[in-house]
PDB file of N, CA and C in Angstrom:
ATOM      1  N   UNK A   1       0.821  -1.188   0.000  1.00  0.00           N
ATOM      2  CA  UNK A   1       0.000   0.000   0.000  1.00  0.00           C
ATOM      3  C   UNK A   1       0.866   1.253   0.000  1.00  0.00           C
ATOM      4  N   UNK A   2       1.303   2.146   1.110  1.00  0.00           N
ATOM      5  CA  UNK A   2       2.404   3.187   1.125  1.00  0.00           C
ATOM      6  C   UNK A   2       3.980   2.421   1.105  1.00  0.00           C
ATOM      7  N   UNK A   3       4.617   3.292   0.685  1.00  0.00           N
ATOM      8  CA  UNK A   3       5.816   3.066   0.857  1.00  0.00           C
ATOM      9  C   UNK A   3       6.164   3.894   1.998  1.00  0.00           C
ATOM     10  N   UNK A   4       7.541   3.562   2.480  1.00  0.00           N
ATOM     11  CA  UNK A   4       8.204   4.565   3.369  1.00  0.00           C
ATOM     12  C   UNK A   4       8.492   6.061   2.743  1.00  0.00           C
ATOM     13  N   UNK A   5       8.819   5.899   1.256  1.00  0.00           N
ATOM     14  CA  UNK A   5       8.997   7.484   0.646  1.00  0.00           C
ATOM     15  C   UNK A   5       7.935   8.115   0.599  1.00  0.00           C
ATOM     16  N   UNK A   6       6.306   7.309   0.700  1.00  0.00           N
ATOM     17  CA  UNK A   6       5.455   8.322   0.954  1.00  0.00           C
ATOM     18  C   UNK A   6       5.173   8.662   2.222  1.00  0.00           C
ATOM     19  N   UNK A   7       5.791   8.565   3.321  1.00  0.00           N
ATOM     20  CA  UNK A   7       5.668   8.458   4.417  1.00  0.00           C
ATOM     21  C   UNK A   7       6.654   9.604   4.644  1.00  0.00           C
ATOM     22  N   UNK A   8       7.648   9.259   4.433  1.00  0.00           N
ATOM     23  CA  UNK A   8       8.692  10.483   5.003  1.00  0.00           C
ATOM     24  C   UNK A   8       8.548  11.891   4.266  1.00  0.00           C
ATOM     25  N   UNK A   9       7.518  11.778   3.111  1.00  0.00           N
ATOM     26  CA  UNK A   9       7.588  13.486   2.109  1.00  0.00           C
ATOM     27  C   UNK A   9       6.892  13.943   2.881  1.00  0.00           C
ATOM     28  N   UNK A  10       5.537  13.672   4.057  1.00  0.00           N
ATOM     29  CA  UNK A  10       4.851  14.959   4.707  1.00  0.00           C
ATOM     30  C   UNK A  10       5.979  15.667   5.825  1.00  0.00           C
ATOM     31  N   UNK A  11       6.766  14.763   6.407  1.00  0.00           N
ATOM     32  CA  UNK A  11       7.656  14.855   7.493  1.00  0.00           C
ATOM     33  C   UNK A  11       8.816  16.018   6.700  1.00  0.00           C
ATOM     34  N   UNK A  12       9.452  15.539   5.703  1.00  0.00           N
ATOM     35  CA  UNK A  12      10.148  16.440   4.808  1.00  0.00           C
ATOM     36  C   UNK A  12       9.898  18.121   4.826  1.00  0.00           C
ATOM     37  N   UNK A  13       8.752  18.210   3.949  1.00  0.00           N
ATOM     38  CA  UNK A  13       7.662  19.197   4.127  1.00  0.00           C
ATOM     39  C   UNK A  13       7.552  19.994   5.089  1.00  0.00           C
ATOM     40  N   UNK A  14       7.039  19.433   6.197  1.00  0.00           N
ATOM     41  CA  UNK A  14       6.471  19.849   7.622  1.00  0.00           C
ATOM     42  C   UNK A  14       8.210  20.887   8.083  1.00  0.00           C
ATOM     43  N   UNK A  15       9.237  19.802   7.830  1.00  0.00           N
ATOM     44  CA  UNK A  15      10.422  20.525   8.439  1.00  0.00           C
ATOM     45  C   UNK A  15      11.051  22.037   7.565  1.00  0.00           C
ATOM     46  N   UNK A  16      10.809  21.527   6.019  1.00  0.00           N
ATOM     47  CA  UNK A  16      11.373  22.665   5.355  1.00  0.00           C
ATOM     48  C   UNK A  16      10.402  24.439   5.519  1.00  0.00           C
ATOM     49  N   UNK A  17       9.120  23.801   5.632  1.00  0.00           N
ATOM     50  CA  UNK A  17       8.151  25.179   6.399  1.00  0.00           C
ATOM     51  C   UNK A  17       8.827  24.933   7.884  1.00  0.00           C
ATOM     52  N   UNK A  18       9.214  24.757   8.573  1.00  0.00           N
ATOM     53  CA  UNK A  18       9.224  24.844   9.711  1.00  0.00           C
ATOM     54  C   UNK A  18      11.036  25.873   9.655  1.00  0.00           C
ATOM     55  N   UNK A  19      11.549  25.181   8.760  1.00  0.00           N
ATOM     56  CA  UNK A  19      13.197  26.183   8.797  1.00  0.00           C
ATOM     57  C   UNK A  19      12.828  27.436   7.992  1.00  0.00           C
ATOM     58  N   UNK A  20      11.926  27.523   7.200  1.00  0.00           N
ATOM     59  CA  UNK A  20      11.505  28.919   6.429  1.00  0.00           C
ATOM     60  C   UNK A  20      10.704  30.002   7.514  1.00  0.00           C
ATOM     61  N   UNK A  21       9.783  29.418   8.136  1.00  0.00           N
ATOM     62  CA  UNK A  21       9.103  29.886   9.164  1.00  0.00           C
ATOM     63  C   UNK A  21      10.216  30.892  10.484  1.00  0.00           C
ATOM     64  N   UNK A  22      10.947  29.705  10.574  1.00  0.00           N
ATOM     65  CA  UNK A  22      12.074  30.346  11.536  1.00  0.00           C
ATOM     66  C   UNK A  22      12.740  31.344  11.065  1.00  0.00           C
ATOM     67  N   UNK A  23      13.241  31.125   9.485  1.00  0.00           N
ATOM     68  CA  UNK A  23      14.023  32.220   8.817  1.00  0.00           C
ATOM     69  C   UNK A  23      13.394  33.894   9.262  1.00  0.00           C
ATOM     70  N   UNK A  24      12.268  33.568   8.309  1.00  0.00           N
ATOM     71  CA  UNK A  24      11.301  34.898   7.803  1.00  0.00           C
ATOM     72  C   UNK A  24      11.375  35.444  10.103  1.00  0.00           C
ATOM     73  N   UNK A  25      10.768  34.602  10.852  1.00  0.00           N
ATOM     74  CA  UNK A  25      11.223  35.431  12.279  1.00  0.00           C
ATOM     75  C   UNK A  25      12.107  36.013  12.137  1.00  0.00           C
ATOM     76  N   UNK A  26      13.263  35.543  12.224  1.00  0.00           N
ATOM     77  CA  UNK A  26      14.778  35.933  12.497  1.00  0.00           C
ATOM     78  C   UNK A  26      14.765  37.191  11.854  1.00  0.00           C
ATOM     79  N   UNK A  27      14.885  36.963  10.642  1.00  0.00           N
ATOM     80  CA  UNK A  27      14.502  38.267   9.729  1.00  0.00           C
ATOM     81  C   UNK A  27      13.762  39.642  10.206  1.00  0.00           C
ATOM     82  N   UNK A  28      12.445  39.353  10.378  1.00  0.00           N
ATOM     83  CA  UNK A  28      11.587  40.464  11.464  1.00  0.00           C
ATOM     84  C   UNK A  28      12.644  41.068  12.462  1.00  0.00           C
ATOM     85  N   UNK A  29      12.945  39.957  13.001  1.00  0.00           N
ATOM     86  CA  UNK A  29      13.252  40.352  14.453  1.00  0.00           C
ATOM     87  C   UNK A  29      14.561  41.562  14.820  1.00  0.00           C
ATOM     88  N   UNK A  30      15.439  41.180  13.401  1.00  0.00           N
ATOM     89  CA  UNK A  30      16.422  41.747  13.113  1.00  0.00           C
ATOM     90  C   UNK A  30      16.550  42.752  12.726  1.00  0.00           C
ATOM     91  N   UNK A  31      15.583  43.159  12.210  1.00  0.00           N
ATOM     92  CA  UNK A  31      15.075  44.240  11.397  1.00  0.00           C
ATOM     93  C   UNK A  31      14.368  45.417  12.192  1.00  0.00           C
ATOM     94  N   UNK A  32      13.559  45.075  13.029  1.00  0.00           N
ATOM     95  CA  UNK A  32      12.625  45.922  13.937  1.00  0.00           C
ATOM     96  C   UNK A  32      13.804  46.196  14.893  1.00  0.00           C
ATOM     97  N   UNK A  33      14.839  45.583  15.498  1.00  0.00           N
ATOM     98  CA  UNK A  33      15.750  46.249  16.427  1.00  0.00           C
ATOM     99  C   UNK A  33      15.982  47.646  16.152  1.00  0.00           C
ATOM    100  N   UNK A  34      16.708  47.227  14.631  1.00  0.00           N
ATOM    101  CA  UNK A  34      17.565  48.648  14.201  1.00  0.00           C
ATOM    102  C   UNK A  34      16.044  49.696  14.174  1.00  0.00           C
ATOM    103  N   UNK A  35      15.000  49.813  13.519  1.00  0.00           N
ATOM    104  CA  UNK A  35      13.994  50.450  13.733  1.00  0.00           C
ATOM    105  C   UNK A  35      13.825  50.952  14.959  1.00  0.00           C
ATOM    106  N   UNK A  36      14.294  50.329  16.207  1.00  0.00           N
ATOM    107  CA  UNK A  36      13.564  50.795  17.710  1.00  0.00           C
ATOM    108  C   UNK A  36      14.562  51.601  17.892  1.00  0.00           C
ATOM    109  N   UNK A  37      16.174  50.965  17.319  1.00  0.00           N
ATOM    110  CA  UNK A  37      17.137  52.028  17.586  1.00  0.00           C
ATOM    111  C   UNK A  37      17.135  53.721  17.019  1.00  0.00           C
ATOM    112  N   UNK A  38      16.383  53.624  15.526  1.00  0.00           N
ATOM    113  CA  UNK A  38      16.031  54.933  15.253  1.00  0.00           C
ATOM    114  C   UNK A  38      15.531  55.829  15.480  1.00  0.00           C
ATOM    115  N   UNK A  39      13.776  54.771  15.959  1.00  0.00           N
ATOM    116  CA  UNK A  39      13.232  55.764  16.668  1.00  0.00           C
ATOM    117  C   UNK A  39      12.946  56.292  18.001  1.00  0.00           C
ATOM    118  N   UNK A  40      13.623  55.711  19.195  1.00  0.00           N
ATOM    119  CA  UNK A  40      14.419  56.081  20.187  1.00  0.00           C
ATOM    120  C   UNK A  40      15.155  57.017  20.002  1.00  0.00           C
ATOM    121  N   UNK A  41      16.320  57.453  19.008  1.00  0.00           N
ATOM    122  CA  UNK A  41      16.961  58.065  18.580  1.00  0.00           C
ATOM    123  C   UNK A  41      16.240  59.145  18.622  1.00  0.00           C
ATOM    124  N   UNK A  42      14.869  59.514  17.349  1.00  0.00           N
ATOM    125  CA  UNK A  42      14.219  60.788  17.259  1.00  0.00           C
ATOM    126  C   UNK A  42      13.463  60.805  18.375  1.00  0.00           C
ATOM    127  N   UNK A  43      13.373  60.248  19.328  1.00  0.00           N
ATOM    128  CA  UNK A  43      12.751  60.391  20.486  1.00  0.00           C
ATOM    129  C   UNK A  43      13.531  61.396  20.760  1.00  0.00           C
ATOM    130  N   UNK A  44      14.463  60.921  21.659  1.00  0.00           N
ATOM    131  CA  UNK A  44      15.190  61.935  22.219  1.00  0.00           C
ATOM    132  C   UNK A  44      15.189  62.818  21.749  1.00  0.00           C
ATOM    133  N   UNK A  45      15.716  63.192  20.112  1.00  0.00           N
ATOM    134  CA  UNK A  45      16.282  64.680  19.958  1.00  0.00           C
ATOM    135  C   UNK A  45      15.140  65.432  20.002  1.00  0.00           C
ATOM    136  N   UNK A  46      13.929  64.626  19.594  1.00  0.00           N
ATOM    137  CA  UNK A  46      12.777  65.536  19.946  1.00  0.00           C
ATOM    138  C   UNK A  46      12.437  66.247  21.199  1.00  0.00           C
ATOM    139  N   UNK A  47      12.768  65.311  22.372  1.00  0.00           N
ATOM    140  CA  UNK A  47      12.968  65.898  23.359  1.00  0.00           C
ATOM    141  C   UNK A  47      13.596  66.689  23.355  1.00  0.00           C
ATOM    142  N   UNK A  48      14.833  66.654  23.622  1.00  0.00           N
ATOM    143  CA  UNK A  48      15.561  68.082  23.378  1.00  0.00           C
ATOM    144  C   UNK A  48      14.975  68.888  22.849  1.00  0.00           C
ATOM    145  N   UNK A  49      14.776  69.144  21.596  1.00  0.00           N
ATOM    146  CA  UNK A  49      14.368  70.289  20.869  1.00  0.00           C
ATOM    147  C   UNK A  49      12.704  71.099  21.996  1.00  0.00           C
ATOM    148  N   UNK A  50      12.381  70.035  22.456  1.00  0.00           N
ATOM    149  CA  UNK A  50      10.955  70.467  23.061  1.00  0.00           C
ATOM    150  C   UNK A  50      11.204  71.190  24.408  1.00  0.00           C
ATOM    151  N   UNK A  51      12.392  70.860  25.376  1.00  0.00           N
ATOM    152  CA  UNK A  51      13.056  71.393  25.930  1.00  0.00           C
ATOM    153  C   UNK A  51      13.734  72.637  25.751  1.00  0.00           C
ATOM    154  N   UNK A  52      14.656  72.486  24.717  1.00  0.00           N
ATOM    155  CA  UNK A  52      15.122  74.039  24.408  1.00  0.00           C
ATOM    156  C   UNK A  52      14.121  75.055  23.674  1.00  0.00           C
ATOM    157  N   UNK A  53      13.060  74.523  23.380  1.00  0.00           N
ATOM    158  CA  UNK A  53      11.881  75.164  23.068  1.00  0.00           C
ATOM    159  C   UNK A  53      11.282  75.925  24.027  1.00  0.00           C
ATOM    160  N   UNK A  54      11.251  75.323  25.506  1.00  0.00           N
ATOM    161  CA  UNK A  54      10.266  75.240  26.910  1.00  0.00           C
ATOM    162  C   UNK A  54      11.353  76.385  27.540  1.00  0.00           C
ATOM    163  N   UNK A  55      12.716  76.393  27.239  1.00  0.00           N
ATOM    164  CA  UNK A  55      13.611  77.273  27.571  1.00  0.00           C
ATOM    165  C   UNK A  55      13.450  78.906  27.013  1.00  0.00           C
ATOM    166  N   UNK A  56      12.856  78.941  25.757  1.00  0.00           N
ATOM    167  CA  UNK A  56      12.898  79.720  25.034  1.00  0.00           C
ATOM    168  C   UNK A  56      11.610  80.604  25.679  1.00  0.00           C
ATOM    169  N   UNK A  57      10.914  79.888  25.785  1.00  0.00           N
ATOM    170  CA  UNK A  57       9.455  80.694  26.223  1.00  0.00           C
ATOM    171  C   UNK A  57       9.559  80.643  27.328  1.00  0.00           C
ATOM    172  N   UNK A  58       9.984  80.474  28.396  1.00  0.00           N
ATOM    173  CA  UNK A  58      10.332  80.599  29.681  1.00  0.00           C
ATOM    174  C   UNK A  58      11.211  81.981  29.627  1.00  0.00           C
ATOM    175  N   UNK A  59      12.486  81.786  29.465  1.00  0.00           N
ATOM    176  CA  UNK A  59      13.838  82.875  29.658  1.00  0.00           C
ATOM    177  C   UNK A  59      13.718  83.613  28.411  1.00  0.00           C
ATOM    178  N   UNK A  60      13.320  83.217  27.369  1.00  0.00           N
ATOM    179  CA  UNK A  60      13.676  84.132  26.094  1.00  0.00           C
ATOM    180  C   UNK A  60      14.992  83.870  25.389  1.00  0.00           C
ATOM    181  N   UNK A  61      15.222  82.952  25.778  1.00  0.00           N
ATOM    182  CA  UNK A  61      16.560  82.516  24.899  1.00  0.00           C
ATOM    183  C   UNK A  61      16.670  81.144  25.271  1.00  0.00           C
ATOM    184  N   UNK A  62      17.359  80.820  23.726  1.00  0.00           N
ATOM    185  CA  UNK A  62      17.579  79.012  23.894  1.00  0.00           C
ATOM    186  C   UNK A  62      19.023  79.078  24.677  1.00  0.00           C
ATOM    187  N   UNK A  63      19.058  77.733  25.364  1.00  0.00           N
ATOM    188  CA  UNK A  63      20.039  77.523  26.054  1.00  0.00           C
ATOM    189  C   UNK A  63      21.457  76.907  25.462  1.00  0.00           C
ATOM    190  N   UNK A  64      22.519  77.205  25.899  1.00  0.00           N
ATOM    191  CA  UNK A  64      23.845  77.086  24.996  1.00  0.00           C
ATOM    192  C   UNK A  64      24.194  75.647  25.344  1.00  0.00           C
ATOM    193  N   UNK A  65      23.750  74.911  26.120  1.00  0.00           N
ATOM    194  CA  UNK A  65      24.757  73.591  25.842  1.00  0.00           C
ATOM    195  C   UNK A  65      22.864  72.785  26.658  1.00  0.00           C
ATOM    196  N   UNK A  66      23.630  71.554  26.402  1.00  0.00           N
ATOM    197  CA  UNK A  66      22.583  70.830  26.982  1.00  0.00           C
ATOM    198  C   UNK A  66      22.867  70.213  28.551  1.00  0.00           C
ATOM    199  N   UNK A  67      23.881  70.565  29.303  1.00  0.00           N
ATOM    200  CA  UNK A  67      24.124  70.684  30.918  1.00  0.00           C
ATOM    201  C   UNK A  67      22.952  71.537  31.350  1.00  0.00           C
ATOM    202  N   UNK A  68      22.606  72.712  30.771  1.00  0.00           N
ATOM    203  CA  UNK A  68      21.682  73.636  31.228  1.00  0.00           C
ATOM    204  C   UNK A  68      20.510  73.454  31.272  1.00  0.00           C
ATOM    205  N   UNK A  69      19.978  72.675  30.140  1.00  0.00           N
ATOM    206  CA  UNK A  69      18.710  71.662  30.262  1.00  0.00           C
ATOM    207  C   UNK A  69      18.861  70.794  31.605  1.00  0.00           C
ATOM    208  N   UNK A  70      19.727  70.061  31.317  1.00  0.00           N
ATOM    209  CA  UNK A  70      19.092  68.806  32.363  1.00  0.00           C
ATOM    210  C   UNK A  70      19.612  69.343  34.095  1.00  0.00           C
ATOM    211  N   UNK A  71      20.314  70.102  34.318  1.00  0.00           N
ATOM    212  CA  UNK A  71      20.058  71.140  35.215  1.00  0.00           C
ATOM    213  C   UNK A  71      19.140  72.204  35.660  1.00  0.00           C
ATOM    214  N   UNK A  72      18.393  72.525  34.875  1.00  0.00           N
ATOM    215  CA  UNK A  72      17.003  73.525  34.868  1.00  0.00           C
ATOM    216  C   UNK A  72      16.189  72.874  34.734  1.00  0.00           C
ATOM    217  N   UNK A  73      15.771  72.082  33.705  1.00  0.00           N
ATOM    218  CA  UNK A  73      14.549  71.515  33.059  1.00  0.00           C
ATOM    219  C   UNK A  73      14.698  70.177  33.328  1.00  0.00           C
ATOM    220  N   UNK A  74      15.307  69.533  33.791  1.00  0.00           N
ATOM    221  CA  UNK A  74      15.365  68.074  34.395  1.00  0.00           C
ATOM    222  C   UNK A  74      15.186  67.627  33.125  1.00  0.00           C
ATOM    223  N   UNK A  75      16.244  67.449  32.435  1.00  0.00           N
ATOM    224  CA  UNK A  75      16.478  66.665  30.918  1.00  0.00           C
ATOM    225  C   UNK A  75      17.093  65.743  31.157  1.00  0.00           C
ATOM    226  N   UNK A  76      16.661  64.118  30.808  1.00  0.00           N
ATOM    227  CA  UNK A  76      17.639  63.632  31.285  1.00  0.00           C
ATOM    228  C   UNK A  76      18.272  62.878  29.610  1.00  0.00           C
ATOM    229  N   UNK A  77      19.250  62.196  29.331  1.00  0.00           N
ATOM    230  CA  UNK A  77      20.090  61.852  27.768  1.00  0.00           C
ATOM    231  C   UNK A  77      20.503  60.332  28.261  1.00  0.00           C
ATOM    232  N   UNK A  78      20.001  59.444  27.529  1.00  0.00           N
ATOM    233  CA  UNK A  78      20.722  58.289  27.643  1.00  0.00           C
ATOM    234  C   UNK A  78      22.213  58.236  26.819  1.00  0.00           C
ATOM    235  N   UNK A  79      23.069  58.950  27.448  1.00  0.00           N
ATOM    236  CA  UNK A  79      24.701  59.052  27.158  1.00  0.00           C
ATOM    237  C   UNK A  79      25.068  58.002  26.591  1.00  0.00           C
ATOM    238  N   UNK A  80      24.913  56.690  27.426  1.00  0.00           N
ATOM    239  CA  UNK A  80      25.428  55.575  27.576  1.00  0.00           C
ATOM    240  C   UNK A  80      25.340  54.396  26.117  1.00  0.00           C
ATOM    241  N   UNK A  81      23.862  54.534  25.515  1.00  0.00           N
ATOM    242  CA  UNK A  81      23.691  53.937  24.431  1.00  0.00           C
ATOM    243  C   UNK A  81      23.424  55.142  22.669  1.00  0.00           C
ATOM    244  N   UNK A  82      23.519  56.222  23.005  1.00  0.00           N
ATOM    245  CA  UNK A  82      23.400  57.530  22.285  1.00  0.00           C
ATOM    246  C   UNK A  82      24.374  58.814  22.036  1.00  0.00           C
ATOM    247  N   UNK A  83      24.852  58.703  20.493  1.00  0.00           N
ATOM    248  CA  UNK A  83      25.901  60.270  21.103  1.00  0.00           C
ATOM    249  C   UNK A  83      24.634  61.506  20.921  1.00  0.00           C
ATOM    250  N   UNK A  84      25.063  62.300  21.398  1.00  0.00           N
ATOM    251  CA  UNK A  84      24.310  63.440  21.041  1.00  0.00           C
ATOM    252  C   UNK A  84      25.080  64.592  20.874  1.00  0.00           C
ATOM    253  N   UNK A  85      24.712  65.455  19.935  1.00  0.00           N
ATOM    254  CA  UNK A  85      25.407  66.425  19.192  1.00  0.00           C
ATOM    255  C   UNK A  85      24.179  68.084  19.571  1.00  0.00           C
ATOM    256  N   UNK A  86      24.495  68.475  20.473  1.00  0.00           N
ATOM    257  CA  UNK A  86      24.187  69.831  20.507  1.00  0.00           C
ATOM    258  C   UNK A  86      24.535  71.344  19.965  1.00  0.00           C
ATOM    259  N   UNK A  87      24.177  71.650  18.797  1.00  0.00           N
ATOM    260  CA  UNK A  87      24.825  72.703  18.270  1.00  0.00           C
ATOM    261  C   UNK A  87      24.154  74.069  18.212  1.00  0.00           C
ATOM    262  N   UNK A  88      24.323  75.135  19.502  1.00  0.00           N
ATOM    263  CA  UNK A  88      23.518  76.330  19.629  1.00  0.00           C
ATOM    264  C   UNK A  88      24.063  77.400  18.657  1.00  0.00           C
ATOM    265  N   UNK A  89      23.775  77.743  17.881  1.00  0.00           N
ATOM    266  CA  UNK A  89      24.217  78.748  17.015  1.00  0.00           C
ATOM    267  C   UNK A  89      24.247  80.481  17.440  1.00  0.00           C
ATOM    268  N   UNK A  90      23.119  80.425  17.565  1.00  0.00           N
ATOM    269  CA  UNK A  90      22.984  82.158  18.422  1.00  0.00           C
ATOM    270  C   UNK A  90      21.833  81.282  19.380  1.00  0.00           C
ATOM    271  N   UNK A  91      21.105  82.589  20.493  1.00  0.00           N
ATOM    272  CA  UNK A  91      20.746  82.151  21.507  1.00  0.00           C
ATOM    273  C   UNK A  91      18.588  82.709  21.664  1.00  0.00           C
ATOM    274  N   UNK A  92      18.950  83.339  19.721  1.00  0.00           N
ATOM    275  CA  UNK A  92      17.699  83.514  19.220  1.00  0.00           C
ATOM    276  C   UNK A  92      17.206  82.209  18.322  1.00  0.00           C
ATOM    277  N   UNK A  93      18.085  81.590  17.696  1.00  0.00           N
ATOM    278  CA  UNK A  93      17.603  80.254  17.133  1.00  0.00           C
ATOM    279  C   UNK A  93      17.726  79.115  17.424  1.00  0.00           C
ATOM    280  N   UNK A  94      16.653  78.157  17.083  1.00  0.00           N
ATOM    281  CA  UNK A  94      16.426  77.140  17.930  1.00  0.00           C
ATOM    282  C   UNK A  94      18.241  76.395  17.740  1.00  0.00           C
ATOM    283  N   UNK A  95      18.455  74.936  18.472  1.00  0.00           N
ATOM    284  CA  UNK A  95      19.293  74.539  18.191  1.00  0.00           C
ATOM    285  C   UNK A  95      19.550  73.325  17.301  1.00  0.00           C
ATOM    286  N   UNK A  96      20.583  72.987  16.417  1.00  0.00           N
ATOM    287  CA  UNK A  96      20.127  71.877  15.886  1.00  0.00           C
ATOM    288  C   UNK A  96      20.702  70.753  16.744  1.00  0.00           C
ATOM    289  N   UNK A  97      19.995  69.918  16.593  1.00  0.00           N
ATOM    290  CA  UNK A  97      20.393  68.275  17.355  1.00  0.00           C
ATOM    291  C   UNK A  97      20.323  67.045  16.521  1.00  0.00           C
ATOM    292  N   UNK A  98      21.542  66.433  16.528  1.00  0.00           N
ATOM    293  CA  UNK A  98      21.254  65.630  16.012  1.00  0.00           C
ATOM    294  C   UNK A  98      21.714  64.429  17.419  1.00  0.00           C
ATOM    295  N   UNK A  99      21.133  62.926  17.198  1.00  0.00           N
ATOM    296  CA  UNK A  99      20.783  61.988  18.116  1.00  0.00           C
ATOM    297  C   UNK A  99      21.288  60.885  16.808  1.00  0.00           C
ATOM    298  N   UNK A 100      22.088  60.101  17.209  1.00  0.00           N
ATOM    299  CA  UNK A 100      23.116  58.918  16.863  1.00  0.00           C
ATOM    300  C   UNK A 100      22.882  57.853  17.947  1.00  0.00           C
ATOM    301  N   UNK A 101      22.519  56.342  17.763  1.00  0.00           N
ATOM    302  CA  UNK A 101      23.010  55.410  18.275  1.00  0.00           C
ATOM    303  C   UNK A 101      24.620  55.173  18.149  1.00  0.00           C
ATOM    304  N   UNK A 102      24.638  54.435  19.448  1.00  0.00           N
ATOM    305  CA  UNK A 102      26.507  54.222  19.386  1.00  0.00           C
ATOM    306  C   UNK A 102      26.223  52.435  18.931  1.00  0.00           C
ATOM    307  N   UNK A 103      27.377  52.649  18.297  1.00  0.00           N
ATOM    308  CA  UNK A 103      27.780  51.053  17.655  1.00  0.00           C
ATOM    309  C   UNK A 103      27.076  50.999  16.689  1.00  0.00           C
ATOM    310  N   UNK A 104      26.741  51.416  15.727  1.00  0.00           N
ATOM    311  CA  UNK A 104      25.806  51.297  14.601  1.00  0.00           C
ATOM    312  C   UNK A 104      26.973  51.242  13.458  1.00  0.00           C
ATOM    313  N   UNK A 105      28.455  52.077  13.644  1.00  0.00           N
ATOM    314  CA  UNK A 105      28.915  52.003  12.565  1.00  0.00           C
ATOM    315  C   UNK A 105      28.772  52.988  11.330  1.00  0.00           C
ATOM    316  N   UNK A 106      28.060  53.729  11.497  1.00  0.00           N
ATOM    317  CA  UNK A 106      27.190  54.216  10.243  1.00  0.00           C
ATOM    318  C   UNK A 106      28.201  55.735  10.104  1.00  0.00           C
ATOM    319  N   UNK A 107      29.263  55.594  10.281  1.00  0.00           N
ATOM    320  CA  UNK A 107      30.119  57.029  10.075  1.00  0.00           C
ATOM    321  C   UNK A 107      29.702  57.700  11.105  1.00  0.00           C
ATOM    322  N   UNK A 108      29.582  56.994  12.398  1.00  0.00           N
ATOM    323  CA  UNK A 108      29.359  58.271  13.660  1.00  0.00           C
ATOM    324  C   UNK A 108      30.935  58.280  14.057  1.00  0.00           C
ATOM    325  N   UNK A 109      31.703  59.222  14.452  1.00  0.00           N
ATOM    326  CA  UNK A 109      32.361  59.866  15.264  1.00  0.00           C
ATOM    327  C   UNK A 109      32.799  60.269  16.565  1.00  0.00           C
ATOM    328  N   UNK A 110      33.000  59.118  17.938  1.00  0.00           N
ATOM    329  CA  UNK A 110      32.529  59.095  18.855  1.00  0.00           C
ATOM    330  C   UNK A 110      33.304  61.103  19.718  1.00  0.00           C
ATOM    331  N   UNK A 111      34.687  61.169  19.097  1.00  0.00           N
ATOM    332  CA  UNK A 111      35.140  62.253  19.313  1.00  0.00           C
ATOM    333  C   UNK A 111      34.302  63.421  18.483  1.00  0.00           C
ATOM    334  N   UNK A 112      33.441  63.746  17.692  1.00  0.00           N
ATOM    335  CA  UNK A 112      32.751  65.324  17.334  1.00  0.00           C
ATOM    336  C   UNK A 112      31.521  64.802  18.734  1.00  0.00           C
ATOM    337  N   UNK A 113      30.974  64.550  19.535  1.00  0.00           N
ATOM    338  CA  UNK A 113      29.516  64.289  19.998  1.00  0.00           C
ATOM    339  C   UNK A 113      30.163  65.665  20.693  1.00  0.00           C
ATOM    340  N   UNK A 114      29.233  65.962  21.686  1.00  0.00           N
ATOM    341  CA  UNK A 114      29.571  67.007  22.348  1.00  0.00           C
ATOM    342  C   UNK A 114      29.507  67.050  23.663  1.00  0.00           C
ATOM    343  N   UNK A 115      30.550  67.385  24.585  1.00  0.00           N
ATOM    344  CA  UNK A 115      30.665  66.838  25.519  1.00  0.00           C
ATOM    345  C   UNK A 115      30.179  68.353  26.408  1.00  0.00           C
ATOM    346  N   UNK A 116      28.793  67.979  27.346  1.00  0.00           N
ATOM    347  CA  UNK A 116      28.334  68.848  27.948  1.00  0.00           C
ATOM    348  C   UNK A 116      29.354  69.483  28.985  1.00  0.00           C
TER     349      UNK A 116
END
């Protein structure tokens, strides 16, 4: 009636969806990291910016480094996994920020970040 070769092709089957299945995860999973790392990233600088914003309409001037935030305005910067680049130009325009994951590789610079 069956042979053993028809016996072992559902088993076959069953395993090769089962290593594709795993792939396509892995894949996701790998993928959405770097995503959380980005947007964590614009988290923060958004913060900031909403901060030296909150500075502005408070005192009337944006603040020159970002020590002065998290000293006044209780800002706090995850240092540890983030460089951050604070650049106040005059003390009438906003500042620009830019927010970098560390270890990404991606042409960050750990010496330009700016050291409050």
């Amino acid at each position: 009636m069956y042979s053993d070769r028809e016996k072992r092709k559902p088993v076959w089957l069953l395993l090769i969806l089962i290593l594709a299945a795993a792939l396509v995860v892995f894949l996701i999973f790998r993928g959405s990291g770097r995503n959380l790392s980005e947007e964590s990233a614009a988290a923060i600088r958004d913060t900031i910016q909403r901060s030296a914003l909150q500075c502005y309409a408070v005192e009337g001037v944006y603040p020159e480094n970002l020590r002065y935030l998290e000293e006044n305005y209780g800002l706090q910067i995850n240092t540890r996994d983030y460089y951050v680049t604070y650049d106040a130009f005059a003390s009438n325009l906003p500042p620009n920020v830019i927010v970098t994951a560390k270890g990404k590789g991606r042409g960050t610079d750990p010496e330009r970040r700016f050291h409050p």
